[in-house]
C-alpha atoms as a PDB file:
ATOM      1  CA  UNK A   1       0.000   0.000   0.000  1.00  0.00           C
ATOM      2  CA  UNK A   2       3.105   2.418   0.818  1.00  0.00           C
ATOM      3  CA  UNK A   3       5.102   1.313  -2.344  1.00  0.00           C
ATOM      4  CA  UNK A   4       2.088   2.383  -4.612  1.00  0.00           C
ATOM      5  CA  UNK A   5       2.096   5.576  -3.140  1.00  0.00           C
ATOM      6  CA  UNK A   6       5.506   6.770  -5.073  1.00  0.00           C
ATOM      7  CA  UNK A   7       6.414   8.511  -1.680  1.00  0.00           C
ATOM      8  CA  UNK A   8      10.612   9.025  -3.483  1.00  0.00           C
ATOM      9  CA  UNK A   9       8.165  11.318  -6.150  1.00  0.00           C
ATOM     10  CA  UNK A  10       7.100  13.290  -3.410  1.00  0.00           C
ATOM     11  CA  UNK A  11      10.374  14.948  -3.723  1.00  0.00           C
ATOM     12  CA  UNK A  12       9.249  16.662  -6.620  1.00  0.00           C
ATOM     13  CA  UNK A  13       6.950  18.663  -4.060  1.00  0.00           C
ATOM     14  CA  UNK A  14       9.971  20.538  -2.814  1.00  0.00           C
ATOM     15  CA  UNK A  15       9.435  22.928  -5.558  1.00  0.00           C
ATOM     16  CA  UNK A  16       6.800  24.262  -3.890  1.00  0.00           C
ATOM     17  CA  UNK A  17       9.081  25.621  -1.188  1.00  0.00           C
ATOM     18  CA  UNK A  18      11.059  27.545  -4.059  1.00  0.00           C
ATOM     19  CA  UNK A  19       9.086  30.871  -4.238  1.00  0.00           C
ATOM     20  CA  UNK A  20       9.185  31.703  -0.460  1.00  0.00           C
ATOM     21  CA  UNK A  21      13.229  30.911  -0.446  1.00  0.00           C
ATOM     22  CA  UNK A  22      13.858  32.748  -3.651  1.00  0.00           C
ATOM     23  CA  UNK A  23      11.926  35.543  -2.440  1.00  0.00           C
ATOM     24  CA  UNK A  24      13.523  35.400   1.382  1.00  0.00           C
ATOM     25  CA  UNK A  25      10.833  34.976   3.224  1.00  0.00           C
ATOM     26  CA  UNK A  26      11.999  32.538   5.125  1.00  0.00           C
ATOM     27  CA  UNK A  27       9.607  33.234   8.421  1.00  0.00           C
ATOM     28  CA  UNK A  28       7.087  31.219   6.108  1.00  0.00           C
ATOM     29  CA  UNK A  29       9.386  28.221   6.837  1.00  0.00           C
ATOM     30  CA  UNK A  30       8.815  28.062  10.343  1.00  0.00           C
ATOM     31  CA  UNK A  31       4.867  28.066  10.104  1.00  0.00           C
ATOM     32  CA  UNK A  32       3.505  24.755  10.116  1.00  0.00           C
ATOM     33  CA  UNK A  33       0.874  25.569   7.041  1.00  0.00           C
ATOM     34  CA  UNK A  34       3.371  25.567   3.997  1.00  0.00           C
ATOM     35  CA  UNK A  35       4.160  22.164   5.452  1.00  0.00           C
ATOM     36  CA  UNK A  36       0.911  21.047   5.424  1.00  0.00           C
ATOM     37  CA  UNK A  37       0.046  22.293   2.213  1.00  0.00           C
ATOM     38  CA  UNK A  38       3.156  20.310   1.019  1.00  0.00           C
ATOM     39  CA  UNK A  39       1.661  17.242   2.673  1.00  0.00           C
ATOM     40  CA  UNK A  40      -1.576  17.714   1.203  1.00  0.00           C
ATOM     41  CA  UNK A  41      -0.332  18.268  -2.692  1.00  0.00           C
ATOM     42  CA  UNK A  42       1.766  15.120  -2.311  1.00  0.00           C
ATOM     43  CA  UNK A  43      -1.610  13.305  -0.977  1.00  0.00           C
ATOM     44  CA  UNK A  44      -2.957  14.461  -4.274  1.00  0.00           C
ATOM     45  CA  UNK A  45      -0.235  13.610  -6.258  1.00  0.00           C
ATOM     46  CA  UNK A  46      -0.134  10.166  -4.976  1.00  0.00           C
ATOM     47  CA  UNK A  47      -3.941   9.586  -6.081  1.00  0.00           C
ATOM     48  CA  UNK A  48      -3.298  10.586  -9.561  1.00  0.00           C
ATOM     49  CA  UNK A  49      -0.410   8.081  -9.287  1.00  0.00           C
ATOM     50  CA  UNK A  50      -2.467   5.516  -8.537  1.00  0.00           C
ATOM     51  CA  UNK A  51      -5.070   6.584 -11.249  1.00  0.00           C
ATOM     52  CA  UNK A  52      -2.221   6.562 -13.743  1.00  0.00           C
ATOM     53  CA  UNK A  53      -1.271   2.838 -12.534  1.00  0.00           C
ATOM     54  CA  UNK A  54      -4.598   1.841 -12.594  1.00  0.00           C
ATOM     55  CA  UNK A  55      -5.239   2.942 -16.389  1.00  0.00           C
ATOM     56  CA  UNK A  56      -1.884   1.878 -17.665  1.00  0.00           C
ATOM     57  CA  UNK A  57      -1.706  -1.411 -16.025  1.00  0.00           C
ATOM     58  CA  UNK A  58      -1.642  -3.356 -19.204  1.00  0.00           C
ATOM     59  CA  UNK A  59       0.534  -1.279 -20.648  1.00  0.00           C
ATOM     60  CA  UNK A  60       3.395  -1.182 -16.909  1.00  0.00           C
ATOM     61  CA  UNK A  61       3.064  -5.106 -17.507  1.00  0.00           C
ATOM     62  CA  UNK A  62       5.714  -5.120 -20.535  1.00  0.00           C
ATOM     63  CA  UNK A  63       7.742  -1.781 -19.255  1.00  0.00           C
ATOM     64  CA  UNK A  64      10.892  -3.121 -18.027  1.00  0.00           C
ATOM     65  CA  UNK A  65      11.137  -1.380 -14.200  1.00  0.00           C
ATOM     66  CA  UNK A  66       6.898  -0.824 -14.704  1.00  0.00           C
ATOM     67  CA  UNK A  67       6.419  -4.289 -14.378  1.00  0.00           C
ATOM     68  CA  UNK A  68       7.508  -4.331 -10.798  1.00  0.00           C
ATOM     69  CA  UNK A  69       4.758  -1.335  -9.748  1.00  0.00           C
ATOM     70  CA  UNK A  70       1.772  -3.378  -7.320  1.00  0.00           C
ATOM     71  CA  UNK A  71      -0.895  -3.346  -9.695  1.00  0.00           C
ATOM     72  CA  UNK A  72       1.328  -4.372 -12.945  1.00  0.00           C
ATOM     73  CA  UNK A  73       2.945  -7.171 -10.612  1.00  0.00           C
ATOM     74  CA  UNK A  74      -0.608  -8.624  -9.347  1.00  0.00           C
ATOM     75  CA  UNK A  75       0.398  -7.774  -5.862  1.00  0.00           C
ATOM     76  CA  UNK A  76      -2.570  -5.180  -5.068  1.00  0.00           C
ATOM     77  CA  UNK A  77      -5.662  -5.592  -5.939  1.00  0.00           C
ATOM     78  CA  UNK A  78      -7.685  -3.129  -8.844  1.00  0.00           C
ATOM     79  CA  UNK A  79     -10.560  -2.236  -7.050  1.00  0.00           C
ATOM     80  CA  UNK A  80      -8.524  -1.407  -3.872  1.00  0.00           C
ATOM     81  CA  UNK A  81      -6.375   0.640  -5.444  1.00  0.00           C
ATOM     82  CA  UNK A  82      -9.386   2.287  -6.903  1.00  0.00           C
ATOM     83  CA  UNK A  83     -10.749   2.936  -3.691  1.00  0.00           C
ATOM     84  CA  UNK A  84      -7.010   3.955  -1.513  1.00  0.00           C
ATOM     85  CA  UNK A  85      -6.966   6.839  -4.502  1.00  0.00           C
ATOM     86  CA  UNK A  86     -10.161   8.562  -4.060  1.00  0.00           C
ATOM     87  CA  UNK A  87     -10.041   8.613  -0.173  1.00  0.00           C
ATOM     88  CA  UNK A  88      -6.481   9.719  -1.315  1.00  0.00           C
ATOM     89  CA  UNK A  89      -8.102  12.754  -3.178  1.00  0.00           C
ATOM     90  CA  UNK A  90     -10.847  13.095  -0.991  1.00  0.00           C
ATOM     91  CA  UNK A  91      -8.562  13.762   1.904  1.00  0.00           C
ATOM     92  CA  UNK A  92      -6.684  15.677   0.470  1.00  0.00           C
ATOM     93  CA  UNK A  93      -8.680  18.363  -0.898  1.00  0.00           C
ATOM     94  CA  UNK A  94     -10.479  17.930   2.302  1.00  0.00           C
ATOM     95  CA  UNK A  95      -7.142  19.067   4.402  1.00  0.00           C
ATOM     96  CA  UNK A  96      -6.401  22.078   1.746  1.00  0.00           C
ATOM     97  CA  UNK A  97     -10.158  23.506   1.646  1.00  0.00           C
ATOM     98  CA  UNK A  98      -9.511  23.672   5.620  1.00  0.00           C
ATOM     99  CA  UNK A  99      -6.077  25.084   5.582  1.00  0.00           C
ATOM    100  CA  UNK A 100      -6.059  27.861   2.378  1.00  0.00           C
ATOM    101  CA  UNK A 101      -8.785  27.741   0.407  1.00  0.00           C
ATOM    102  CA  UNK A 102      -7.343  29.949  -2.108  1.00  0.00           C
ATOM    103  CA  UNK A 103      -5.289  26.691  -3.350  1.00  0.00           C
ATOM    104  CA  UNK A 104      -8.764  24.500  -4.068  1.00  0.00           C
ATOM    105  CA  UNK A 105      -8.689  25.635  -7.678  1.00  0.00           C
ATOM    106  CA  UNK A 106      -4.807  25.079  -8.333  1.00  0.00           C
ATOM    107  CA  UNK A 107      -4.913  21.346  -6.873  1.00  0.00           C
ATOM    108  CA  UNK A 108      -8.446  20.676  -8.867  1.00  0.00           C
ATOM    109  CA  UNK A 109      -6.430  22.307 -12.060  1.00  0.00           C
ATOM    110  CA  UNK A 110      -3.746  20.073 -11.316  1.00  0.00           C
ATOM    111  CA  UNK A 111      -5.854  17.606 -10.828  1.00  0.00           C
ATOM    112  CA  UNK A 112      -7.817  17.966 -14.058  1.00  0.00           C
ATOM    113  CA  UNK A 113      -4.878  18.532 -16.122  1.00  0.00           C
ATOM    114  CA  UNK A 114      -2.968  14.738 -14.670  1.00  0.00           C
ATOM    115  CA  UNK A 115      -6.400  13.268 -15.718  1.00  0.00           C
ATOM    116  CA  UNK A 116      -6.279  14.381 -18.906  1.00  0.00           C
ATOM    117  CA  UNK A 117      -2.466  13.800 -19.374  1.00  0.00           C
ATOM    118  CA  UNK A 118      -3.080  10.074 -19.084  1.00  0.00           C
ATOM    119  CA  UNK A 119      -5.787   9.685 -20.700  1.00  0.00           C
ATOM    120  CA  UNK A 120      -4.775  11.703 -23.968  1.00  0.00           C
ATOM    121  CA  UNK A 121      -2.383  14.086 -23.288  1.00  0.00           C
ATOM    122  CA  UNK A 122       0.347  12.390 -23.449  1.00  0.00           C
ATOM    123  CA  UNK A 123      -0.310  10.637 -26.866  1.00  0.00           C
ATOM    124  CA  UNK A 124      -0.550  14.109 -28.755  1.00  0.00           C
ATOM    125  CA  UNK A 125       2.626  15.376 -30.061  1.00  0.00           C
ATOM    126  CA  UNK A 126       4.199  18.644 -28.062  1.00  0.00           C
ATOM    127  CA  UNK A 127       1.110  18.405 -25.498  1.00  0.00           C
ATOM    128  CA  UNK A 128       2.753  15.284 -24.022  1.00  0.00           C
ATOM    129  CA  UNK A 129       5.826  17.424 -22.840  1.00  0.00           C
ATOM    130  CA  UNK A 130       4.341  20.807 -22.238  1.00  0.00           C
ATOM    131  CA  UNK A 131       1.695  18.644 -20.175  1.00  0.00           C
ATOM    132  CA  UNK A 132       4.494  17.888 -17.522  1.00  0.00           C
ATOM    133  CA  UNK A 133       5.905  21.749 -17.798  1.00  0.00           C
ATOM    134  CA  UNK A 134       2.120  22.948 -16.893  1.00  0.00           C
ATOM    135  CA  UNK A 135       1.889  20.414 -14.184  1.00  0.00           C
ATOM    136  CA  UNK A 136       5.411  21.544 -12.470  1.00  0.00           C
ATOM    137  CA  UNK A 137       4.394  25.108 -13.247  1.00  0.00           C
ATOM    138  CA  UNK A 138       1.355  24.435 -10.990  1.00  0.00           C
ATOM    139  CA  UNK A 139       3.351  23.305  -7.850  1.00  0.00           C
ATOM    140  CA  UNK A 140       5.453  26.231  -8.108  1.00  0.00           C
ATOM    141  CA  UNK A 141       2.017  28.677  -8.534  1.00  0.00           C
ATOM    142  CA  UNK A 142       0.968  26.787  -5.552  1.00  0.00           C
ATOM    143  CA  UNK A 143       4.136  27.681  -3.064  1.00  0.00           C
ATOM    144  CA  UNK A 144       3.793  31.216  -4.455  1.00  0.00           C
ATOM    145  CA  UNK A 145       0.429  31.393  -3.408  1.00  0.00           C
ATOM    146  CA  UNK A 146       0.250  29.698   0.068  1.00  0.00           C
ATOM    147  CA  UNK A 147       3.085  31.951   0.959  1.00  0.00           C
ATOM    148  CA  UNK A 148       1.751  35.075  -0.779  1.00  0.00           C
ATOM    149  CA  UNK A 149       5.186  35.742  -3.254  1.00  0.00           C
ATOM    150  CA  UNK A 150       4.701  37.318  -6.324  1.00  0.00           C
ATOM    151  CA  UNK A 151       7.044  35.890  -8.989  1.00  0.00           C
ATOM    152  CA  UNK A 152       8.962  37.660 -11.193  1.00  0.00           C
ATOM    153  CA  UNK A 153       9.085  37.513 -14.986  1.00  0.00           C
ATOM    154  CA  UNK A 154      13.021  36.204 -15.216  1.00  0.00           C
ATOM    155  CA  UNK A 155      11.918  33.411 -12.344  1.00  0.00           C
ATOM    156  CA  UNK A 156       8.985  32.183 -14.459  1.00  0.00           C
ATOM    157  CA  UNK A 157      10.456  32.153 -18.022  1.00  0.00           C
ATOM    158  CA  UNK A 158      13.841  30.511 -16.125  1.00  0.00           C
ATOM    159  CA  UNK A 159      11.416  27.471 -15.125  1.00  0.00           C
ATOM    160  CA  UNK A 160       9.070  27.478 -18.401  1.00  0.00           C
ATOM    161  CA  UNK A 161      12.443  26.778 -20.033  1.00  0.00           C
ATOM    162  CA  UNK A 162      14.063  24.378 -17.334  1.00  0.00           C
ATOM    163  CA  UNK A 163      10.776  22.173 -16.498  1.00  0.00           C
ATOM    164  CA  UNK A 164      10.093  21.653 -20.256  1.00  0.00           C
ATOM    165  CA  UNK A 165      13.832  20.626 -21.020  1.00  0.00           C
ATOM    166  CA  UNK A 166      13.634  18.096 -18.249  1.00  0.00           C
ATOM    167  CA  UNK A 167       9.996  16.846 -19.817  1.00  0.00           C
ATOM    168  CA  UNK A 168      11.531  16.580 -23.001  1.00  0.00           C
ATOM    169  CA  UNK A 169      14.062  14.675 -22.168  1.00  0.00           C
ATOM    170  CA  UNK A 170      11.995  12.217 -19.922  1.00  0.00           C
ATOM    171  CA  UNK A 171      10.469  11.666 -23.739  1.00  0.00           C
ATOM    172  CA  UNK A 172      14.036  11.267 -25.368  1.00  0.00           C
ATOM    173  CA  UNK A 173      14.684   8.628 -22.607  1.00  0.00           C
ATOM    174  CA  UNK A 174      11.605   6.651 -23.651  1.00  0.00           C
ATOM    175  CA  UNK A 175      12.242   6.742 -27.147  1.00  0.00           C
ATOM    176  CA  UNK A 176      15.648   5.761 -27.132  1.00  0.00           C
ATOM    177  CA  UNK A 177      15.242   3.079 -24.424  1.00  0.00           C
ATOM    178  CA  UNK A 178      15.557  -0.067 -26.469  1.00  0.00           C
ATOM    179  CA  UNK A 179      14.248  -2.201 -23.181  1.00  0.00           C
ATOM    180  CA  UNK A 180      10.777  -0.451 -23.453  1.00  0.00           C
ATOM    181  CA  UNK A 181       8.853  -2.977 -25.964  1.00  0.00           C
ATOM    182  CA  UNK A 182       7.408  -1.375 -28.883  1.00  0.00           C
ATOM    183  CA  UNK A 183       4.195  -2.238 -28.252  1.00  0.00           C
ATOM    184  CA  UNK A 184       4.054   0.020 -25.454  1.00  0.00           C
ATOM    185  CA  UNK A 185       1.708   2.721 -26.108  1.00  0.00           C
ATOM    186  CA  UNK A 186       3.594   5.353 -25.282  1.00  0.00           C
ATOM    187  CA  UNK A 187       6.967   4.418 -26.934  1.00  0.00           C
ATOM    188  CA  UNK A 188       4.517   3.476 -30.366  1.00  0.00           C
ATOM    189  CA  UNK A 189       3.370   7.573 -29.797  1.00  0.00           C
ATOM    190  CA  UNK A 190       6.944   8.774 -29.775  1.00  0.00           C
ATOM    191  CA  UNK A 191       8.108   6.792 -32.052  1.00  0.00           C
ATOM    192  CA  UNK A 192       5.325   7.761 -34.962  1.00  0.00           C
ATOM    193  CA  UNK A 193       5.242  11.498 -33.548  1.00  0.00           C
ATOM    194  CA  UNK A 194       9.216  12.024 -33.005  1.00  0.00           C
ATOM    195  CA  UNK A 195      12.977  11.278 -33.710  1.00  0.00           C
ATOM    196  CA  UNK A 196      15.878  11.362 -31.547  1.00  0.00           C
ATOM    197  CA  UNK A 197      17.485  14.318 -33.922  1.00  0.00           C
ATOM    198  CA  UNK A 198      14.628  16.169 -33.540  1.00  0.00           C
ATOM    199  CA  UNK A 199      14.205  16.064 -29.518  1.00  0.00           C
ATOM    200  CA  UNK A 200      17.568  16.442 -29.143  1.00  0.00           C
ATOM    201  CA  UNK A 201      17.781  19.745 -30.501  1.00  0.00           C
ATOM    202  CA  UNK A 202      14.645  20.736 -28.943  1.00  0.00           C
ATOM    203  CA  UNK A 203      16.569  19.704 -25.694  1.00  0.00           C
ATOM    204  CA  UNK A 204      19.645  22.076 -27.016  1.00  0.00           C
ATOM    205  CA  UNK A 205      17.050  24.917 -27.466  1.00  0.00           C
ATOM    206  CA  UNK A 206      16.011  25.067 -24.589  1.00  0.00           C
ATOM    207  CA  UNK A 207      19.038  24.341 -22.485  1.00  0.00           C
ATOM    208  CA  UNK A 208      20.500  27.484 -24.609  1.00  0.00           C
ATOM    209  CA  UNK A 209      17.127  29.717 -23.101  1.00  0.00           C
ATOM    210  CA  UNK A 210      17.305  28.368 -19.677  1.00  0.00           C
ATOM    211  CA  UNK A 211      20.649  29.308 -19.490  1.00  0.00           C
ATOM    212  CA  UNK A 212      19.824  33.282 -21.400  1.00  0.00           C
ATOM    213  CA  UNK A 213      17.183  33.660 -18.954  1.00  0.00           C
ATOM    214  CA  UNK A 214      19.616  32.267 -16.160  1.00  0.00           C
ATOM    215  CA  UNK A 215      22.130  34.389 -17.478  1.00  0.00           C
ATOM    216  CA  UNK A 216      20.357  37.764 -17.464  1.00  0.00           C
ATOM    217  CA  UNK A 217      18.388  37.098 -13.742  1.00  0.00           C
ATOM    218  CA  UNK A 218      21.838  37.168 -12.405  1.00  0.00           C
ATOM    219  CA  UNK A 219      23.447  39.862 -13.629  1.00  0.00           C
ATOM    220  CA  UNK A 220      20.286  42.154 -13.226  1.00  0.00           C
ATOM    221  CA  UNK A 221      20.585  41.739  -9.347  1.00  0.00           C
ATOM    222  CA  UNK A 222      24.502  42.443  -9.076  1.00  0.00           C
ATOM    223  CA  UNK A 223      24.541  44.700  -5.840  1.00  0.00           C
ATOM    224  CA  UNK A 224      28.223  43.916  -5.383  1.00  0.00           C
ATOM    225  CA  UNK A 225      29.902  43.431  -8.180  1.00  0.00           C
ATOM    226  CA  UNK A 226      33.244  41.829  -7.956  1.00  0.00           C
ATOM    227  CA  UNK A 227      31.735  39.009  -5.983  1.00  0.00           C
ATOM    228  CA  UNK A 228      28.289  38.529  -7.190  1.00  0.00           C
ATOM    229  CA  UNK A 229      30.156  38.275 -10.598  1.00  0.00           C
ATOM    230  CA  UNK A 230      32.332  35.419  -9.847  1.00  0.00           C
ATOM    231  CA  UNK A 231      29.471  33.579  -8.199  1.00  0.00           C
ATOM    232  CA  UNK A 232      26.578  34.342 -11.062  1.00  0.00           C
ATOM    233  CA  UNK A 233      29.616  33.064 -13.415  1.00  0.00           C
ATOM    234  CA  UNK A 234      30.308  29.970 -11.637  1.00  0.00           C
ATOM    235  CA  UNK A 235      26.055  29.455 -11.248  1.00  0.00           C
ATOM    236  CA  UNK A 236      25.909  30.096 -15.153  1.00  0.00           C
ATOM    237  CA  UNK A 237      28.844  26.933 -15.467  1.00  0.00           C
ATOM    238  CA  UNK A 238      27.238  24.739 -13.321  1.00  0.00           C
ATOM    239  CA  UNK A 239      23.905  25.005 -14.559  1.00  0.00           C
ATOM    240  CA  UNK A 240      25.534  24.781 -18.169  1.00  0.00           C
ATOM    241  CA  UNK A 241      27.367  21.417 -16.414  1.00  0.00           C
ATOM    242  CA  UNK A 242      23.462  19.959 -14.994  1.00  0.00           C
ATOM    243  CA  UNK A 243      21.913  20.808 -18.798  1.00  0.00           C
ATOM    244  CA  UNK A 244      24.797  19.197 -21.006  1.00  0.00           C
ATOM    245  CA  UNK A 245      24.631  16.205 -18.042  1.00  0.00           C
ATOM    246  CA  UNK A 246      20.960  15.885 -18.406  1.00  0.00           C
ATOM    247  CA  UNK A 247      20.751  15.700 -22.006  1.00  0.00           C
ATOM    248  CA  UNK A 248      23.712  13.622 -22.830  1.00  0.00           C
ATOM    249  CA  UNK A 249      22.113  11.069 -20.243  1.00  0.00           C
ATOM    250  CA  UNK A 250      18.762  11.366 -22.137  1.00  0.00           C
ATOM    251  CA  UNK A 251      20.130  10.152 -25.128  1.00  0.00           C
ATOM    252  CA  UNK A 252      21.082   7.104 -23.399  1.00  0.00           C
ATOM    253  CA  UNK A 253      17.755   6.578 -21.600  1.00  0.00           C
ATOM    254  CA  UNK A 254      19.038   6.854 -18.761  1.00  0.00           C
ATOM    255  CA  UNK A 255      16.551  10.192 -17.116  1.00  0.00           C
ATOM    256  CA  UNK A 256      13.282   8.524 -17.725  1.00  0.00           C
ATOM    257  CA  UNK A 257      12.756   8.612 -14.241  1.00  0.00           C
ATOM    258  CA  UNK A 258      14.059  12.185 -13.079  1.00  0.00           C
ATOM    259  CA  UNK A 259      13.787  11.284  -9.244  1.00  0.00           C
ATOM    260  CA  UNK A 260      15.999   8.280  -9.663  1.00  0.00           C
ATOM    261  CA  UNK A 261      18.178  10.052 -11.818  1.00  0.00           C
ATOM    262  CA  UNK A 262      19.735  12.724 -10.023  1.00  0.00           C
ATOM    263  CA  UNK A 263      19.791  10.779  -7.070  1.00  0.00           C
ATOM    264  CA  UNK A 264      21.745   7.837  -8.915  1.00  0.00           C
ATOM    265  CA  UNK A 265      24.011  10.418 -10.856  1.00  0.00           C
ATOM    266  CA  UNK A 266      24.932  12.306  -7.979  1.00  0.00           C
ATOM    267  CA  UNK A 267      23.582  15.139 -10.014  1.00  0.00           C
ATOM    268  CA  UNK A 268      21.606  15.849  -6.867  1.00  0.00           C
ATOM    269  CA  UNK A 269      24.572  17.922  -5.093  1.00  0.00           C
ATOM    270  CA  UNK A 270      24.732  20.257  -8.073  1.00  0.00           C
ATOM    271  CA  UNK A 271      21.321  21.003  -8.396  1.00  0.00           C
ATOM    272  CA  UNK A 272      22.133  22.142  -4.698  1.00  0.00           C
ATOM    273  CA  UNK A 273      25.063  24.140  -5.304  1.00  0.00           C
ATOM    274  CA  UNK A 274      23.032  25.902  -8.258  1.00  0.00           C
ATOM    275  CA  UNK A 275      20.073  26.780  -5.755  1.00  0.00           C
ATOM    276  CA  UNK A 276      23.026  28.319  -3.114  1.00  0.00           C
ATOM    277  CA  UNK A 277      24.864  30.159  -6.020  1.00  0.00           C
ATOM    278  CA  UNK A 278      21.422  31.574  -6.749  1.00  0.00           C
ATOM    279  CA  UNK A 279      20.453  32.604  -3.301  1.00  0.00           C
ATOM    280  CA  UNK A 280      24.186  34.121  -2.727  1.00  0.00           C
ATOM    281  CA  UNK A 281      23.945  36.522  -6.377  1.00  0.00           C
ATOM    282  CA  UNK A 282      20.263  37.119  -5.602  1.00  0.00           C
ATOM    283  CA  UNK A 283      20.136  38.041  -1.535  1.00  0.00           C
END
């Protein structure tokens, strides 16, 4: 019942804590709501899991590392699983209705949107990556607005460029992944709909923005020059280092799973050091 759950996924959550540390407000942190509100998304996020298993059960059965998920082994049962997910949902929109109601329409949104995506989303060509951007984009709209931070133009084109480079190359993964069977739905999609040229440049692109956008967001805060220049240059090569890392590895399948990815690739530390360089040239 825990396993099902994708709890390691939760980690994707963390973005939600972005806006308030970006914008210093770091007195949010010590309130127990954002925290809740974190809890509650991932509640949510767990129950469209579990909707996503349930639908694509058939098609987990002949993914390579799917095939081990409790519904595509045989190990939980379909109607319980049905059930665990809406008192999932239930509970938490329950939980965020008490605690902000503000965020009711961003969690249905995301909600509505992760239906959609597995059901047909992700088998139309561009909407099956700019899906996943949206879907990030919402978890970082709903930090920003449980802590009350407005976001700045640099921040959001920075992440529209980042969060769609890392969907992207989830996609490159799949379609280069020779262990995913062809009959898989989704490979069969990316395979009629794409080549590897073709999202690898896309990749390229939008490495090259992420880093333009990256590039001008540091330099327009320099308050001190000689030091916040050395740091926003080292930030620019290490984020440079993550995108070239990233893309090279989903060209050999290897980012499918993002999570598992950075933690695996020890990527993990300089996604870290990127988010301290940033603080440092921006605070």
């Amino acid at each position: 019942m825990i396993k099902i759950l994708r709890v390691e996924q939760w980690t994707k959550n963390f973005i939600i804590f972005i806006p308030p540390i970006l914008a210093n407000n770091f007195q949010v942190l010590s309130k127990s709501e954002i925290y809740i509100v974190f809890l509650s998304f991932s509640l949510l996020a767990s129950s469209t899991y579990i909707f996503n298993d349930i639908k694509d059960v058939e098609q987990d059965r002949i993914h390579p590392e799917k095939k081990l998920r409790p519904l595509a082994s045989g190990s939980l049962d379909l109607k319980v699983a049905s059930i665990y997910s809406l008192v999932l949902l239930i509970l938490s929109f329950l939980i965020t209705y008490i605690i902000n109601y503000d965020l009711v329409l961003l969690f249905f949104a995301y909600l509505t949107i992760t239906i959609f995506y597995s059901s047909k989303l992700k088998y139309i060509k561009y909407l099956d990556f700019l899906s996943i951007t949206v879907l990030f984009g919402i978890r970082i709209l709903i930090g920003a607005s449980a802590t009350k931070v407005e976001l700045t133009t640099s921040f959001i084109l920075f992440l529209l460029f980042i969060l769609t480079l890392i969907s992207v190359g989830k996609k490159l993964s799949i379609l280069n992944n020779k262990n995913i069977s062809g009959d898989s739905k989704v490979k069969k999609h990316l395979v009629n709909s794409y080549n590897s040229l073709e999202l690898q440049r896309l990749c390229s692109s939008l490495s090259f923005l992420s880093l333009l956008i990256f590039v001008f967001w540091n330099f327009q805060n320099l308050n001190f020059p000689s030091l916040q220049l050395l740091v926003s240059i080292l930030s620019i090569i290490v984020l440079y280092i993550f995108n070239r890392a990233f893309i090279n590895d989903s060209v050999n399948a290897a980012t499918e799973n993002f999570v598992e990815w950075i933690i695996t690739s020890k990527n993990l530390y300089i996604v870290t050091l990127l988010c301290l360089l940033t603080l440092i040239i921006i605070y």
